[in-house]
C-alpha atoms as a PDB file:
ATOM      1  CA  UNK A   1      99.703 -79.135  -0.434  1.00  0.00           C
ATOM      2  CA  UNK A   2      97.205 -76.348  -0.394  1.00  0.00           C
ATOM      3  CA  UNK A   3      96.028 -74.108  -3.217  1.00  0.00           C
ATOM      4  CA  UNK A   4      98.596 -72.310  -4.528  1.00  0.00           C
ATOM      5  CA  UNK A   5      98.123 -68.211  -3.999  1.00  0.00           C
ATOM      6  CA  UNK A   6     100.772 -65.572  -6.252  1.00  0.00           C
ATOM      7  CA  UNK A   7     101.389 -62.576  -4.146  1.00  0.00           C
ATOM      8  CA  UNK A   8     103.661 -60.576  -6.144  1.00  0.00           C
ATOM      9  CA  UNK A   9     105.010 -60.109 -10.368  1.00  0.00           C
ATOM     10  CA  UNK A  10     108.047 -58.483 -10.193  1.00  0.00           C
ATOM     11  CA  UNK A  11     109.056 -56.728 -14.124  1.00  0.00           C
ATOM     12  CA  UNK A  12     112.979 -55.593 -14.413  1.00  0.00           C
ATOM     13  CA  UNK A  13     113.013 -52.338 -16.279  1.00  0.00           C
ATOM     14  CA  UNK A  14     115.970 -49.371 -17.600  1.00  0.00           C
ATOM     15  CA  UNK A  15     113.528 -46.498 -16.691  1.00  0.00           C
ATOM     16  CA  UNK A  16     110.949 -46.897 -14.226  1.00  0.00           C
ATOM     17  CA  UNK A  17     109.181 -43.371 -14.456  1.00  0.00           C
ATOM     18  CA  UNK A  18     108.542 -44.122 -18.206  1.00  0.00           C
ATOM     19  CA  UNK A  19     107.539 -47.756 -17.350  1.00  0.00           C
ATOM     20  CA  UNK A  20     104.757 -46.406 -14.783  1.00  0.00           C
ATOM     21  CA  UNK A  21     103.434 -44.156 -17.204  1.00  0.00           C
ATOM     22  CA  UNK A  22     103.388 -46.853 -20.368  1.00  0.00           C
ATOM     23  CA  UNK A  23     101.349 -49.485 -17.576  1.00  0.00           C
ATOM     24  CA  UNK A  24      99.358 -46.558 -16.317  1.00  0.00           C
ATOM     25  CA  UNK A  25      97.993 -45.055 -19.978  1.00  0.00           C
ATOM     26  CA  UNK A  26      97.675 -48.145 -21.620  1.00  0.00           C
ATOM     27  CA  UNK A  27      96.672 -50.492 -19.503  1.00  0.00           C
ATOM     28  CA  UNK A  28      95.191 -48.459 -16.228  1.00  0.00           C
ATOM     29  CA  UNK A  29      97.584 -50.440 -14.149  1.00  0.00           C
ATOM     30  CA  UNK A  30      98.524 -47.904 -11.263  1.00  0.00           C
ATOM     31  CA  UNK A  31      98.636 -45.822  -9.039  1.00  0.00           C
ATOM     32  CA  UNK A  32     102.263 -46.477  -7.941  1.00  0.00           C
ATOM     33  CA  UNK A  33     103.985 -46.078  -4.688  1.00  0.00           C
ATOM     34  CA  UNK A  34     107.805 -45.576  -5.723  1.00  0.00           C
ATOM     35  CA  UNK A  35     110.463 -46.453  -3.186  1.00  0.00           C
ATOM     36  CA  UNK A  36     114.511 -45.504  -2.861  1.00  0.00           C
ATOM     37  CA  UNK A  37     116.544 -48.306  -1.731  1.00  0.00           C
ATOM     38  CA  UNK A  38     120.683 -46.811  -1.209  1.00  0.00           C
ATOM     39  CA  UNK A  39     123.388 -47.445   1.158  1.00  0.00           C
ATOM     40  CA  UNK A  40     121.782 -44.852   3.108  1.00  0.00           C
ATOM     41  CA  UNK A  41     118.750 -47.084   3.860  1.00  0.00           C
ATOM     42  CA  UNK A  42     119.875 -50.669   3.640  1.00  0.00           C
ATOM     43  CA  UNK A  43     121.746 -52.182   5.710  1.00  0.00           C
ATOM     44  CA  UNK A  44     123.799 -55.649   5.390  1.00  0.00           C
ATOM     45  CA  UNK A  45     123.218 -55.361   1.361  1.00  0.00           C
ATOM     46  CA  UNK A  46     124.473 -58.480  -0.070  1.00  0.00           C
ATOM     47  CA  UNK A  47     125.099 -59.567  -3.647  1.00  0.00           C
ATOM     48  CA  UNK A  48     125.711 -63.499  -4.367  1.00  0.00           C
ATOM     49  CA  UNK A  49     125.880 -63.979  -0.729  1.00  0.00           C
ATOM     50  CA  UNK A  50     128.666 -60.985  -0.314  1.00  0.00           C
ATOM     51  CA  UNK A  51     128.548 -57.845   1.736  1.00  0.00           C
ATOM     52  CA  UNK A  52     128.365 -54.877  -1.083  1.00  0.00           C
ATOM     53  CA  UNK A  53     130.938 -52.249   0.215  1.00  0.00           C
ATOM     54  CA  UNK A  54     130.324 -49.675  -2.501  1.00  0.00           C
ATOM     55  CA  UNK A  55     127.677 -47.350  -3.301  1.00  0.00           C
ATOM     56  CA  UNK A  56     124.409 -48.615  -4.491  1.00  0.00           C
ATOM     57  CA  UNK A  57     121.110 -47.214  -5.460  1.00  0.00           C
ATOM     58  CA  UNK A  58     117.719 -49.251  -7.080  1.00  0.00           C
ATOM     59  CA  UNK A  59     114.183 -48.060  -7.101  1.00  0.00           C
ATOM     60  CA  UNK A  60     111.377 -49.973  -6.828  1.00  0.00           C
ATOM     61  CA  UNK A  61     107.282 -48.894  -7.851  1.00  0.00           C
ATOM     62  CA  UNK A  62     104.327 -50.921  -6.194  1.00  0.00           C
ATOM     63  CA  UNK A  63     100.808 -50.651  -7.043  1.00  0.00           C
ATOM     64  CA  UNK A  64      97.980 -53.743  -6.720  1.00  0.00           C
ATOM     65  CA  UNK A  65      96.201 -55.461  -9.789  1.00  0.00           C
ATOM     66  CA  UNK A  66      93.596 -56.938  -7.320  1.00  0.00           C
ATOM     67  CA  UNK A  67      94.825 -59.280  -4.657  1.00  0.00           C
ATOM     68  CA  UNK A  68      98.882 -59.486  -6.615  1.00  0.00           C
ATOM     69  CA  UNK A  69     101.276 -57.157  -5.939  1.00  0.00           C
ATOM     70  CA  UNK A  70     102.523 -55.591  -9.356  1.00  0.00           C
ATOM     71  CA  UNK A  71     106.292 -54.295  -8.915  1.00  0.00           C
ATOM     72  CA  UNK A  72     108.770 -52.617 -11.148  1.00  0.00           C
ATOM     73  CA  UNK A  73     112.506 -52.480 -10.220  1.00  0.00           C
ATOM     74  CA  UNK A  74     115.272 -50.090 -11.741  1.00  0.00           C
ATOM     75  CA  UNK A  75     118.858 -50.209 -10.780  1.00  0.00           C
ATOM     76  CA  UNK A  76     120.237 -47.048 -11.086  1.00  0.00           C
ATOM     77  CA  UNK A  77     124.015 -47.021  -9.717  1.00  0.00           C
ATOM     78  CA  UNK A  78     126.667 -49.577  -8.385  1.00  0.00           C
ATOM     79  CA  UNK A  79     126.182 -53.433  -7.803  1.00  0.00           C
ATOM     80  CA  UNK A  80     122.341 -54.972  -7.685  1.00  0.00           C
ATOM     81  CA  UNK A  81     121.121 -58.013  -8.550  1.00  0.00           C
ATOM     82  CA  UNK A  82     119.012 -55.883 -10.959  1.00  0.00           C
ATOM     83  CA  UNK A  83     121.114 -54.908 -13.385  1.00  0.00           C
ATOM     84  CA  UNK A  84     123.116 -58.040 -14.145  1.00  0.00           C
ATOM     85  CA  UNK A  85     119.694 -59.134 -14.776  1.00  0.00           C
ATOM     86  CA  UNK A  86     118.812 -56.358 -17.404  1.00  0.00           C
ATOM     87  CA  UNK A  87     122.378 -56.971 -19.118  1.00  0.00           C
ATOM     88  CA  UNK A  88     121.894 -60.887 -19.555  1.00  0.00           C
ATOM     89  CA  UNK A  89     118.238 -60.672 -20.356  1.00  0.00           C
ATOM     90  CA  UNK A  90     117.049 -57.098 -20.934  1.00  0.00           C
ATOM     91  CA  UNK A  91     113.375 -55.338 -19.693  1.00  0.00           C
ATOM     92  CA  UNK A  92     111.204 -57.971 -18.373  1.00  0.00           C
ATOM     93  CA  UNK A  93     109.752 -60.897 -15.680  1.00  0.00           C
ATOM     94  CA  UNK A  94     112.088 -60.673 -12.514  1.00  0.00           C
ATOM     95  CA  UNK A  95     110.319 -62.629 -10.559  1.00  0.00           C
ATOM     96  CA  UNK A  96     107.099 -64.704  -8.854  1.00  0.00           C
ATOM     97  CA  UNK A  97     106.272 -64.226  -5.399  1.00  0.00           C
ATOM     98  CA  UNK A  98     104.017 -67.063  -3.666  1.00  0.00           C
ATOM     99  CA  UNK A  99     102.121 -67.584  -0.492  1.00  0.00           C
ATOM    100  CA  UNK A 100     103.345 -70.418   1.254  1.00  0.00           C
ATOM    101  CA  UNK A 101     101.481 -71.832   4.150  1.00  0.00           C
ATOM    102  CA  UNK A 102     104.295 -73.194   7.229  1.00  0.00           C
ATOM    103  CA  UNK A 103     103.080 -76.476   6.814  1.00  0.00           C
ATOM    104  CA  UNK A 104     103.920 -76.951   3.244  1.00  0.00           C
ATOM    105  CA  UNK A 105     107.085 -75.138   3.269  1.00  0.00           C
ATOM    106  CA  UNK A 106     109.361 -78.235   3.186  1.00  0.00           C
ATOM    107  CA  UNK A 107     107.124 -79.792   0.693  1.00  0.00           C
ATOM    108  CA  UNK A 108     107.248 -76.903  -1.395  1.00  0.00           C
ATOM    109  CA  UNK A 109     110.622 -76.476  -1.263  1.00  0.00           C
ATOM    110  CA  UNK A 110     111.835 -79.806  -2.116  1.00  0.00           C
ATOM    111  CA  UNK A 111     109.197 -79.385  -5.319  1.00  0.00           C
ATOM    112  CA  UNK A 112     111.163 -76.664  -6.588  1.00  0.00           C
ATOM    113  CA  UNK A 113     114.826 -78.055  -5.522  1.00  0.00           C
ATOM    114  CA  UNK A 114     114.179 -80.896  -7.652  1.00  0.00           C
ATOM    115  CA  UNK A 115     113.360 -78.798 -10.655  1.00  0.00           C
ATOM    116  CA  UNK A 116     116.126 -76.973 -10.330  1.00  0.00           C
ATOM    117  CA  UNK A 117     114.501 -73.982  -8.633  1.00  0.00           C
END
């Protein structure tokens, strides 16, 4: 398996214009592209493997901390994956993104099936 390469942190947050500001002043992280994602501009939304029929709206910043992307998400109205997440757990780690070259794929996979992953 080759070396292993993070692409992306991903932090779930309640208010993501505050949240850009708190990373920007304290620790420089920034600046941020911020992003609208709606009914308007997605199409085939699904939740838990479900078409989402009702209105939905989540925002997402980007900025880079060197070579990772650094991403905050907000829900802000109607079904996301988001804001279950915030409920059960509250502000914090989403998610990991990681570089996966096609010939470890499988390999990689199977790692993470058998731990549950």
């Amino acid at each position: 398996m080759s070396k292993r390469e993070i692409v992306q942190l991903c932090i779930a947050v309640r208010d993501i214009e505050k949240s850009m500001e708190r990373y920007w002043k304290v620790l420089g992280i920034g600046p941020w592209d911020v992003y609208t994602f709606s009914q308007e501009t997605v199409r085939d939304f699904t939740l838990h493997g479900q078409p989402v029929k009702q209105p939905f709206k989540f925002m997402l910043a980007v900025t880079m901390l060197g070579d990772i992307q650094f991403e905050l998400i907000q829900p802000v109205d109607g079904p996301t994956l988001y804001e279950g997440f915030l409920k059960e757990k509250g502000e914090g780690f989403h998610h990991i993104k990681e570089k996966v070259n096609d010939d470890d794929i499988e390999e990689t996979l199977e790692k993470f099936k058998q731990k549950g992953i």
